[in-house]
N, C-alpha and C. Protein backbone atom coordinates (compact mmCIF):
# COMPACT_ATOMS: atom_id res chain seq x y z
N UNK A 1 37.32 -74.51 43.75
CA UNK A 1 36.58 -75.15 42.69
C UNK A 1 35.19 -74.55 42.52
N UNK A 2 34.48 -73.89 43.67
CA UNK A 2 33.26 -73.48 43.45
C UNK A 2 33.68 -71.86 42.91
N UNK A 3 34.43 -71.21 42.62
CA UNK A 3 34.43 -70.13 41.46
C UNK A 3 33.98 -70.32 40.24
N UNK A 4 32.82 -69.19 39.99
CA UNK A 4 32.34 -69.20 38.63
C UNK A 4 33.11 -68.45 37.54
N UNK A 5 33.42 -69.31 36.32
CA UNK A 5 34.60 -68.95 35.82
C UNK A 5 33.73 -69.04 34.01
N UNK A 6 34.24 -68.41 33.52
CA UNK A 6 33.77 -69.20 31.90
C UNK A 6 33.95 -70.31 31.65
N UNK A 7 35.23 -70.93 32.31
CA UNK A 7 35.18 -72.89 32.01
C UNK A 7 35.38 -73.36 33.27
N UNK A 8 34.82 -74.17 33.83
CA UNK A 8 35.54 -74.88 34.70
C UNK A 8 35.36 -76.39 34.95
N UNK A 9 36.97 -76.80 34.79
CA UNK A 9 37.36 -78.07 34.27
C UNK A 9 37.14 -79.10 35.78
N UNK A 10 37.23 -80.39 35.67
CA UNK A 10 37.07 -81.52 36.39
C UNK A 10 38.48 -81.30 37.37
N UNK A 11 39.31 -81.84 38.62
CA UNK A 11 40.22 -81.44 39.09
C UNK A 11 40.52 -82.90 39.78
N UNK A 12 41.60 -83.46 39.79
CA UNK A 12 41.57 -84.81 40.55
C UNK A 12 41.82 -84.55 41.58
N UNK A 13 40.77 -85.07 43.31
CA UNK A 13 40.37 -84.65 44.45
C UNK A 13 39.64 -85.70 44.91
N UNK A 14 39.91 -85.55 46.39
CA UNK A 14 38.84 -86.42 46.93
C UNK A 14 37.82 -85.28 47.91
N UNK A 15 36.70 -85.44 47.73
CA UNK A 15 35.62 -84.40 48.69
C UNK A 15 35.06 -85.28 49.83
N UNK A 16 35.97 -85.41 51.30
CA UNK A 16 35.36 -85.84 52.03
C UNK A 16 34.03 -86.16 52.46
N UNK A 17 33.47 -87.53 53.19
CA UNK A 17 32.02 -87.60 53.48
C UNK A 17 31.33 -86.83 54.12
N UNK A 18 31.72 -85.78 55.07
CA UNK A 18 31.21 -85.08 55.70
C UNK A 18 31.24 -83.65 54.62
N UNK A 19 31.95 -83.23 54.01
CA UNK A 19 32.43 -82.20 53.71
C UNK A 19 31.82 -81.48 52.15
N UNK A 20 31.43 -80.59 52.14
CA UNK A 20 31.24 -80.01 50.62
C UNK A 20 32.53 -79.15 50.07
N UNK A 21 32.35 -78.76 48.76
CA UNK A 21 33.63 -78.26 48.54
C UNK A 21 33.63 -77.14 49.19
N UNK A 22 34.98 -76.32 49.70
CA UNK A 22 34.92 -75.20 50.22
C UNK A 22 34.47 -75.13 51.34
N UNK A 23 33.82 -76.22 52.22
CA UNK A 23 33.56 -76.05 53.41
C UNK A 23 32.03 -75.69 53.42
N UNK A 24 31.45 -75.65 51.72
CA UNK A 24 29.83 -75.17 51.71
C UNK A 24 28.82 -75.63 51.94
N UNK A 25 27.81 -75.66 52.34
CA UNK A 25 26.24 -76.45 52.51
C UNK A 25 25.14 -75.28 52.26
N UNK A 26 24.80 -75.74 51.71
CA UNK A 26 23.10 -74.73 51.79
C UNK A 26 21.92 -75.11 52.10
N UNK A 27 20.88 -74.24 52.86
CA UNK A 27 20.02 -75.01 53.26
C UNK A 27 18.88 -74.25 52.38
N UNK A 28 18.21 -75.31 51.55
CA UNK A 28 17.35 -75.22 50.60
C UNK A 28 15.95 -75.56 51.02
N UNK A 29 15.13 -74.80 51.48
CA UNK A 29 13.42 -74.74 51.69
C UNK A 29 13.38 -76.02 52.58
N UNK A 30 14.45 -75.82 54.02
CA UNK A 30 14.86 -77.39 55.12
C UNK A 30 15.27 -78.02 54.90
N UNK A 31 15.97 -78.25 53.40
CA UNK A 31 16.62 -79.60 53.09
C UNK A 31 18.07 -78.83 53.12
N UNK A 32 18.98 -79.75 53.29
CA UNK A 32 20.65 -79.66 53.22
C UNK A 32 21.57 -79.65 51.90
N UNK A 33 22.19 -79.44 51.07
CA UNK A 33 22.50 -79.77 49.88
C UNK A 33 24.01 -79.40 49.76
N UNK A 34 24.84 -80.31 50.13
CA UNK A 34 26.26 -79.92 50.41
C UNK A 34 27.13 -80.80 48.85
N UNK A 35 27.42 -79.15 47.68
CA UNK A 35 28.17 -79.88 46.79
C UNK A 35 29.54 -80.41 47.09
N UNK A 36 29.58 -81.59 46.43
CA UNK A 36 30.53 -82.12 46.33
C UNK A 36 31.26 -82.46 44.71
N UNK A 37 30.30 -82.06 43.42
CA UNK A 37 32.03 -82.04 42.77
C UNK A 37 31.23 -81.01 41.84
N UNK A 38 31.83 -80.17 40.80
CA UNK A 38 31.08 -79.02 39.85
C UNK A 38 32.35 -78.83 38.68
N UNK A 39 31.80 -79.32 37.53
CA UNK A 39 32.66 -78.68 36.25
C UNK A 39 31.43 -78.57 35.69
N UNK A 40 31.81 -77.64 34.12
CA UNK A 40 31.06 -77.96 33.50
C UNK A 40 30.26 -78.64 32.71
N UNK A 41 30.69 -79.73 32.71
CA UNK A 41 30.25 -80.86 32.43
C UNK A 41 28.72 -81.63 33.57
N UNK A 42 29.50 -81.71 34.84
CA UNK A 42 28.28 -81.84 35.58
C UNK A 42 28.17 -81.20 37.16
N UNK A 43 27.17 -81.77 37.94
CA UNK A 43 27.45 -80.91 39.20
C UNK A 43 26.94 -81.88 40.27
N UNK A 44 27.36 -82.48 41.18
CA UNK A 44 26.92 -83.39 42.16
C UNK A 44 26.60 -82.90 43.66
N UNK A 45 25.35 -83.14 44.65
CA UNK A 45 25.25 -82.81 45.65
C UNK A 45 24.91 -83.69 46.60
N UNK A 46 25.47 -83.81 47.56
CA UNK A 46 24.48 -84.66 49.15
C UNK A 46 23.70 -84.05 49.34
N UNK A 47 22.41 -84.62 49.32
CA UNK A 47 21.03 -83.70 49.64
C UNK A 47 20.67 -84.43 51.23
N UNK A 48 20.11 -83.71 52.08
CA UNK A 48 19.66 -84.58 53.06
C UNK A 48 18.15 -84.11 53.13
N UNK A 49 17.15 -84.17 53.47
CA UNK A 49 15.61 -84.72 53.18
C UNK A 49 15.22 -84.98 54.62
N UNK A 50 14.99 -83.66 55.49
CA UNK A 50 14.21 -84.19 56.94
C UNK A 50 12.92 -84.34 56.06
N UNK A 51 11.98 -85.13 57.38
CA UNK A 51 10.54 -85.42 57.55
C UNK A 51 10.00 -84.72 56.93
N UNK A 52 8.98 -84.64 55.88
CA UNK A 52 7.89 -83.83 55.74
C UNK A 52 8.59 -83.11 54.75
N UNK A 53 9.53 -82.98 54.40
CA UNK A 53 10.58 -81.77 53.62
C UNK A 53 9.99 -82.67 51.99
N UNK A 54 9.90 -81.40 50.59
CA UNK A 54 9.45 -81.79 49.13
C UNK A 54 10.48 -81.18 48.63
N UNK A 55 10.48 -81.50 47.44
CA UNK A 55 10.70 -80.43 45.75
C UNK A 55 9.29 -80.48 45.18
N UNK A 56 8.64 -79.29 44.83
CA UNK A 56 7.29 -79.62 44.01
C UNK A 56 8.01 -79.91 42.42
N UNK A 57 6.75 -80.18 41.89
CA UNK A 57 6.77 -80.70 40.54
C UNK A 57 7.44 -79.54 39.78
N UNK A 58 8.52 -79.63 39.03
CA UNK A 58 9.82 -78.98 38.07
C UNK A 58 10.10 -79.94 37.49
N UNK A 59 11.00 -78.82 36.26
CA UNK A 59 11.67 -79.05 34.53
C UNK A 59 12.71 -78.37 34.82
N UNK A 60 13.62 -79.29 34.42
CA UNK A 60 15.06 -78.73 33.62
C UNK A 60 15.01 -78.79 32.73
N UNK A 61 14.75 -78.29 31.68
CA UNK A 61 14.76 -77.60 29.92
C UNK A 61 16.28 -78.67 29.42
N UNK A 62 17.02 -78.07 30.17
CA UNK A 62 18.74 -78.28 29.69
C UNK A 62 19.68 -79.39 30.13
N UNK A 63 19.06 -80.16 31.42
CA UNK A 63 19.64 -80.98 32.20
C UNK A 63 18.86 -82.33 32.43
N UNK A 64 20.12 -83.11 32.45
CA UNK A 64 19.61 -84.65 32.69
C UNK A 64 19.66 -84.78 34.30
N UNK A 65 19.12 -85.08 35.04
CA UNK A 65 19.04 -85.01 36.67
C UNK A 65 18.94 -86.63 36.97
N UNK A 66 20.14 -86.89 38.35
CA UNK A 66 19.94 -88.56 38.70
C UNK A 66 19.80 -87.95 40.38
N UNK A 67 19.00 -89.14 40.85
CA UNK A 67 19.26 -89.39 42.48
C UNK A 67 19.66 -90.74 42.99
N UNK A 68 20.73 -91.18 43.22
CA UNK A 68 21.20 -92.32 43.82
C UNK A 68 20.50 -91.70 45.30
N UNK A 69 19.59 -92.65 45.91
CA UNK A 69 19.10 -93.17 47.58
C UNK A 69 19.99 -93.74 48.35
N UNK A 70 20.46 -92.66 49.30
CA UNK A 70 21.92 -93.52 49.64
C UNK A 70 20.97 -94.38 51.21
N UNK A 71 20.11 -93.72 51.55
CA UNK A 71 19.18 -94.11 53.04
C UNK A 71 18.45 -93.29 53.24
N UNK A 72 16.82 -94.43 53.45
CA UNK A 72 15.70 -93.43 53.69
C UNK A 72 14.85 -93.81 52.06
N UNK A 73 13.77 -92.94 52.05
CA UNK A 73 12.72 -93.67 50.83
C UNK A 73 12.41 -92.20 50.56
N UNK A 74 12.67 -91.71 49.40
CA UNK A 74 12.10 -90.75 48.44
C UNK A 74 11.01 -91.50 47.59
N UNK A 75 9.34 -90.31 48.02
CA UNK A 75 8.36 -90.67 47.00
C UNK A 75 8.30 -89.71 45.95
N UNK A 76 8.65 -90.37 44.88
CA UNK A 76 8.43 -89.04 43.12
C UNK A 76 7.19 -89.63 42.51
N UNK A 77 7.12 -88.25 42.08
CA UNK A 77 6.40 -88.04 40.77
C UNK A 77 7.29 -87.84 39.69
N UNK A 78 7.32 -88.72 38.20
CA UNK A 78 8.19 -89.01 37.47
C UNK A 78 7.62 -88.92 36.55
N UNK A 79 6.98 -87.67 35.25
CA UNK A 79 6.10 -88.10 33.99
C UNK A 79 4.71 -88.13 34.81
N UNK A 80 4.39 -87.51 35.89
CA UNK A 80 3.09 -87.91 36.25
C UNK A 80 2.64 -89.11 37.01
N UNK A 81 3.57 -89.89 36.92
CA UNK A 81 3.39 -91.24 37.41
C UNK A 81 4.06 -91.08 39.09
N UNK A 82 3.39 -91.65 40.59
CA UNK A 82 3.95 -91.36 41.55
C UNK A 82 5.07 -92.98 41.15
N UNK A 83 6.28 -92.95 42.36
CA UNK A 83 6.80 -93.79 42.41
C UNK A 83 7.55 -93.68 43.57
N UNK A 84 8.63 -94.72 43.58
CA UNK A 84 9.12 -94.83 45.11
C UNK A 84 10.66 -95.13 45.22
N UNK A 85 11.34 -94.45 45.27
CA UNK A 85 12.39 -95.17 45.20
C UNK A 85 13.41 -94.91 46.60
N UNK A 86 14.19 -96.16 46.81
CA UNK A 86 14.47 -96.92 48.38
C UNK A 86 16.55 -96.65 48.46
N UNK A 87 16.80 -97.13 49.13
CA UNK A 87 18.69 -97.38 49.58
C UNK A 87 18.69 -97.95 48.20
N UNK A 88 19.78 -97.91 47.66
CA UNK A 88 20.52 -98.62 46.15
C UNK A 88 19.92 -97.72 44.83
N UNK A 89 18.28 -97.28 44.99
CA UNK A 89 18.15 -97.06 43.73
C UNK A 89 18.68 -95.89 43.28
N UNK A 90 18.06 -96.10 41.69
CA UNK A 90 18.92 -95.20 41.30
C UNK A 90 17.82 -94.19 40.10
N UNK A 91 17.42 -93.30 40.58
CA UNK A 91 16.24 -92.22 39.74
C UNK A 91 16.81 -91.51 38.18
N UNK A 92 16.10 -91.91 37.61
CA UNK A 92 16.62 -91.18 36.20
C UNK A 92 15.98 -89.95 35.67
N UNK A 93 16.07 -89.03 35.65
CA UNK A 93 15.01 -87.92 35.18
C UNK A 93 15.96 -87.15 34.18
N UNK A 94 15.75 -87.68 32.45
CA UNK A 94 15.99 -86.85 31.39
C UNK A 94 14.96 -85.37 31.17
N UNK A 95 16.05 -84.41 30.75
CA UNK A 95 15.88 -83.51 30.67
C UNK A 95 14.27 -82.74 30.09
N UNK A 96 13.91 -82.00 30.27
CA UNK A 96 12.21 -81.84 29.99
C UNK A 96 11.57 -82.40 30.61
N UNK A 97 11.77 -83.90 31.63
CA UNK A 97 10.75 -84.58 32.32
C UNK A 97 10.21 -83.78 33.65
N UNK A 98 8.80 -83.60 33.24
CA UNK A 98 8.34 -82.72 34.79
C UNK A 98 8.40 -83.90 36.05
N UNK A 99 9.31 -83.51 37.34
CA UNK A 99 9.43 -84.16 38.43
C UNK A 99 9.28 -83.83 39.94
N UNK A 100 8.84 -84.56 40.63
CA UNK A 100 8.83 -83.90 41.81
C UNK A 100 9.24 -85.03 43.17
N UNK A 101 9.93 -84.83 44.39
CA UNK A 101 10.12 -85.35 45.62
C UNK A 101 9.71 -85.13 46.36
N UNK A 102 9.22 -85.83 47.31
CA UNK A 102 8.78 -85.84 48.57
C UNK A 102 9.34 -86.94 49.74
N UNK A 103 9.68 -86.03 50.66
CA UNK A 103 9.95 -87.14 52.31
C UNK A 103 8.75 -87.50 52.81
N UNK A 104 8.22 -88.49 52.39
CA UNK A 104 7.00 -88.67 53.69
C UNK A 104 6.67 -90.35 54.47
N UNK A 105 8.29 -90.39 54.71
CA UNK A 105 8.53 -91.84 55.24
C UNK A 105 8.51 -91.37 56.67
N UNK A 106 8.67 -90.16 57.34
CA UNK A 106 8.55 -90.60 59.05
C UNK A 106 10.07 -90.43 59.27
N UNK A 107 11.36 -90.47 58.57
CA UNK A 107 12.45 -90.90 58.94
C UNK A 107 13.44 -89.59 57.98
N UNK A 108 14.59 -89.13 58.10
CA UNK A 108 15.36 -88.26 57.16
C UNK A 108 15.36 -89.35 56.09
N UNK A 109 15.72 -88.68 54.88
CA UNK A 109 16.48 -89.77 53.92
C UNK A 109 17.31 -88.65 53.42
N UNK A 110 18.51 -89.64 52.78
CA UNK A 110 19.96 -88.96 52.13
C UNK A 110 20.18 -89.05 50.73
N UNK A 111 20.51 -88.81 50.05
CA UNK A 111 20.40 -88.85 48.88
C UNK A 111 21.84 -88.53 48.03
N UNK A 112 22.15 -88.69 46.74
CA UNK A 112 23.33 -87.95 46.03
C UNK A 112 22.55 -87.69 44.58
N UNK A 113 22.63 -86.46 44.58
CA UNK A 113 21.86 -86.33 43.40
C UNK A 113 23.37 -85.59 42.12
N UNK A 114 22.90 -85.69 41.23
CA UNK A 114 23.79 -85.11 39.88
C UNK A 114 22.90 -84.61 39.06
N UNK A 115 23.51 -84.08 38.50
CA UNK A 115 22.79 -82.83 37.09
C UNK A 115 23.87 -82.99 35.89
N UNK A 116 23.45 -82.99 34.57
CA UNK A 116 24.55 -83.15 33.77
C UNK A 116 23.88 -82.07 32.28
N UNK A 117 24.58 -81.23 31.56
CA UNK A 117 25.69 -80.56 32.23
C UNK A 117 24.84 -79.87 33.39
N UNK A 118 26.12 -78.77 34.25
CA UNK A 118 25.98 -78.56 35.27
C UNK A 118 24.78 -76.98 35.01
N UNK A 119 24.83 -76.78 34.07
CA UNK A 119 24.11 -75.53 33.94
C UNK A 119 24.33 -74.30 34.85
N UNK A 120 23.00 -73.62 35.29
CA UNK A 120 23.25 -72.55 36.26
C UNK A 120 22.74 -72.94 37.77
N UNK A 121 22.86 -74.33 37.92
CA UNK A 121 22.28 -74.81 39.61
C UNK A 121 23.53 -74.46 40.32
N UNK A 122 24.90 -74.67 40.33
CA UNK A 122 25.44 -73.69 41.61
C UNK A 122 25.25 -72.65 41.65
N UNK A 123 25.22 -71.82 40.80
CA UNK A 123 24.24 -70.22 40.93
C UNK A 123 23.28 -70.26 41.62
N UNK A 124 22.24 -71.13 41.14
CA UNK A 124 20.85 -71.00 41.66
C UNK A 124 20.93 -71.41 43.21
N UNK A 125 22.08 -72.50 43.90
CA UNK A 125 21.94 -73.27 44.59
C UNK A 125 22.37 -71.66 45.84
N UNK A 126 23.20 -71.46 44.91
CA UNK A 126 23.71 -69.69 46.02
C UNK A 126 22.51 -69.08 46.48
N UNK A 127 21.81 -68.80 45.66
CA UNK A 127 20.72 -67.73 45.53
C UNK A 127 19.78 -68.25 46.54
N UNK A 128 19.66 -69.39 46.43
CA UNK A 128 18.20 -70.11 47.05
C UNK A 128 18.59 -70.07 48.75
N UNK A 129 20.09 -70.32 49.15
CA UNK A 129 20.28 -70.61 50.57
C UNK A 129 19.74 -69.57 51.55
N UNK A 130 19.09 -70.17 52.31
CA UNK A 130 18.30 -69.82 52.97
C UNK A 130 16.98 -68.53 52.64
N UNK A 131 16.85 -68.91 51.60
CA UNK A 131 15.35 -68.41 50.75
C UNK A 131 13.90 -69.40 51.87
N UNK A 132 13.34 -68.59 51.92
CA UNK A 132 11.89 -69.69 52.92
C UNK A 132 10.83 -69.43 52.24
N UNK A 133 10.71 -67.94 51.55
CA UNK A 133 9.53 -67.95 50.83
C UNK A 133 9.19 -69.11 49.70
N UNK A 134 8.56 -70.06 49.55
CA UNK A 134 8.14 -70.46 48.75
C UNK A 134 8.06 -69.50 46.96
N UNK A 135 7.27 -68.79 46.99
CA UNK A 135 6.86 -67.77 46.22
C UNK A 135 8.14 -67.75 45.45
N UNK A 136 9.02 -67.11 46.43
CA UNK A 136 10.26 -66.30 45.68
C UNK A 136 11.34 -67.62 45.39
N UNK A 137 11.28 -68.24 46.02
CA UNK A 137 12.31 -69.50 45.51
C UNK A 137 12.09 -69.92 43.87
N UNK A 138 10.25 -70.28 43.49
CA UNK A 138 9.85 -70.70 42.69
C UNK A 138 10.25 -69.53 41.37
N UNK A 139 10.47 -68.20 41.86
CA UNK A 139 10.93 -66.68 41.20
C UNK A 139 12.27 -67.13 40.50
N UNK A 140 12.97 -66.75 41.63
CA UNK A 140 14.32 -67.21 41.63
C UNK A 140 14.96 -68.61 40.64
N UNK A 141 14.44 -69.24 40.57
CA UNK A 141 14.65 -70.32 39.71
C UNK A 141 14.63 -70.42 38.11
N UNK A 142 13.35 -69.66 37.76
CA UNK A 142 13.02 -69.35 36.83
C UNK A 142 14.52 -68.51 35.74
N UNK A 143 15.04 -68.06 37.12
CA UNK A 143 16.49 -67.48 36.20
C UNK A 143 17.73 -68.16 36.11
N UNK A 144 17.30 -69.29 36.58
CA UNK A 144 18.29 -70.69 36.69
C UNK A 144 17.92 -71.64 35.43
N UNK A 145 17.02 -71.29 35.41
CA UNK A 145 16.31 -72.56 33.89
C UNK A 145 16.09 -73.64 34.64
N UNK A 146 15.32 -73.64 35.70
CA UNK A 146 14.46 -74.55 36.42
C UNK A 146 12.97 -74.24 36.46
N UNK A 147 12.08 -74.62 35.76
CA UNK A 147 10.62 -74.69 35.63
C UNK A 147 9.71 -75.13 36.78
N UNK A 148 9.53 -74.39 37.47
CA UNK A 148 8.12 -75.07 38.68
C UNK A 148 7.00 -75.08 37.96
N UNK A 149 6.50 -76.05 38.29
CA UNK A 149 4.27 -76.10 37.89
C UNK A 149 3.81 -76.55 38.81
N UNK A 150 2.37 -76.34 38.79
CA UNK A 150 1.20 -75.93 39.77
C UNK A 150 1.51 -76.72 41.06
N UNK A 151 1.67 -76.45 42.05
CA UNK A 151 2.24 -77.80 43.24
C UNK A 151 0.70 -78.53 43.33
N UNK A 152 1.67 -79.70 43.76
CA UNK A 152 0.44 -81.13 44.45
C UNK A 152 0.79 -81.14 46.03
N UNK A 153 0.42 -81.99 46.91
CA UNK A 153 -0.12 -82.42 48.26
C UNK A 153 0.76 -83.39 48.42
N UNK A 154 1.11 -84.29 47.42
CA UNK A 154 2.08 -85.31 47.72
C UNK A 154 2.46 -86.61 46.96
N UNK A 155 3.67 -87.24 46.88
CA UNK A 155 3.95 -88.46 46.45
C UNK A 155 3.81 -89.73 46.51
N UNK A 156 3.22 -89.67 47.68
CA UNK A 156 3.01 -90.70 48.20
C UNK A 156 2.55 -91.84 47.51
N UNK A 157 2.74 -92.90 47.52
CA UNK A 157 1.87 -93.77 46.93
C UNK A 157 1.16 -94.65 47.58
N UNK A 158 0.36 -95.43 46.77
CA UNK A 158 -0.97 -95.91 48.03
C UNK A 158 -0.45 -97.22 48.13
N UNK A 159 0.41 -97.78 47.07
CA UNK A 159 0.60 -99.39 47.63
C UNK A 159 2.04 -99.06 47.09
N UNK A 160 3.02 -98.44 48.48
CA UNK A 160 4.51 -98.57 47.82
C UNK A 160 5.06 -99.66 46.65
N UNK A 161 4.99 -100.97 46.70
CA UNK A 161 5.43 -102.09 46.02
C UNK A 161 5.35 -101.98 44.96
N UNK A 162 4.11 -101.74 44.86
CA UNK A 162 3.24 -101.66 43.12
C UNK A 162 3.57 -99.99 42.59
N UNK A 163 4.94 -99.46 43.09
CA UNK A 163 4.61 -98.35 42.37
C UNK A 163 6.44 -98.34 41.71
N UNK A 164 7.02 -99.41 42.00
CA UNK A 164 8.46 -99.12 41.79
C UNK A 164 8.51 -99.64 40.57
């Protein structure tokens, strides 16, 4: 299923909890990102999020992006605005919205994120595994139709409660 093809259609399957398709995981600037389903239509991943681990602030031009919090607390920047979101929620980021993540709970958090359509992120997701330069990741992307801008320090917010 992870062959890049001119179409590739939805397939009825189950993708084990441990498991990405094909047996794949990539490890993206310390974080984990093991897909689990890809047509063209959309593309879904388990992200896992050690300590201290970000995404700086990025645009998808072309893509609607979700993060279901499966455990653990992701702090975003959403439109500029920091925020917080916990286990259950569920992150919405339409397409053009500049966004960014950060781990800075002390603890991993897990995540399932989706992209709709799937665009060129399993490409990009190839390219990036085990990329460390900062620099060149932010390169690299750029030919994915993923937009980085100027990085920040962090998500954090100053009174979690008041920011959800």
């Amino acid at each position: 299923m992870l062959e890049t093809r001119d179409i590739t259609l939805e397939t009825p399957d189950i993708t084990p909890a441990h498991e990405g398709l094909d047996g794949v995981a990539w490890n993206v600037m310390g974080q984990v990102y093991v897909p689990k389903q890809v047509s063209d239509d959309s593309i879904a991943w388990h992200a896992t999020f050690p300590v201290e681990t970000f995404v700086p602030p990025h645009t998808h031009p072309y893509q609607d992006e979700y993060i279901f919090v499966i455990d653990g607390r992701i702090d975003l920047i959403l439109d500029g605005k920091k925020r917080t979101a916990t286990s259950g929620d569920l992150v919405r980021m339409p397409r053009g919205l500049p966004h960014a993540f950060f781990n800075n709970s002390g603890e991993a958090a897990t995540a399932l994120f989706w992209a709709s359509p799937a665009g060129k992120l399993l490409e990009l997701y190839r390219r990036l595994h085990n990329v460390t330069n900062p620099a060149e990741a932010v390169r690299i992307a750029r030919d994915y139709d993923v937009i980085f801008g100027p990085p920040v320090s962090s998500a954090a917010p100053q009174h979690a409660a008041a920011s959800r």
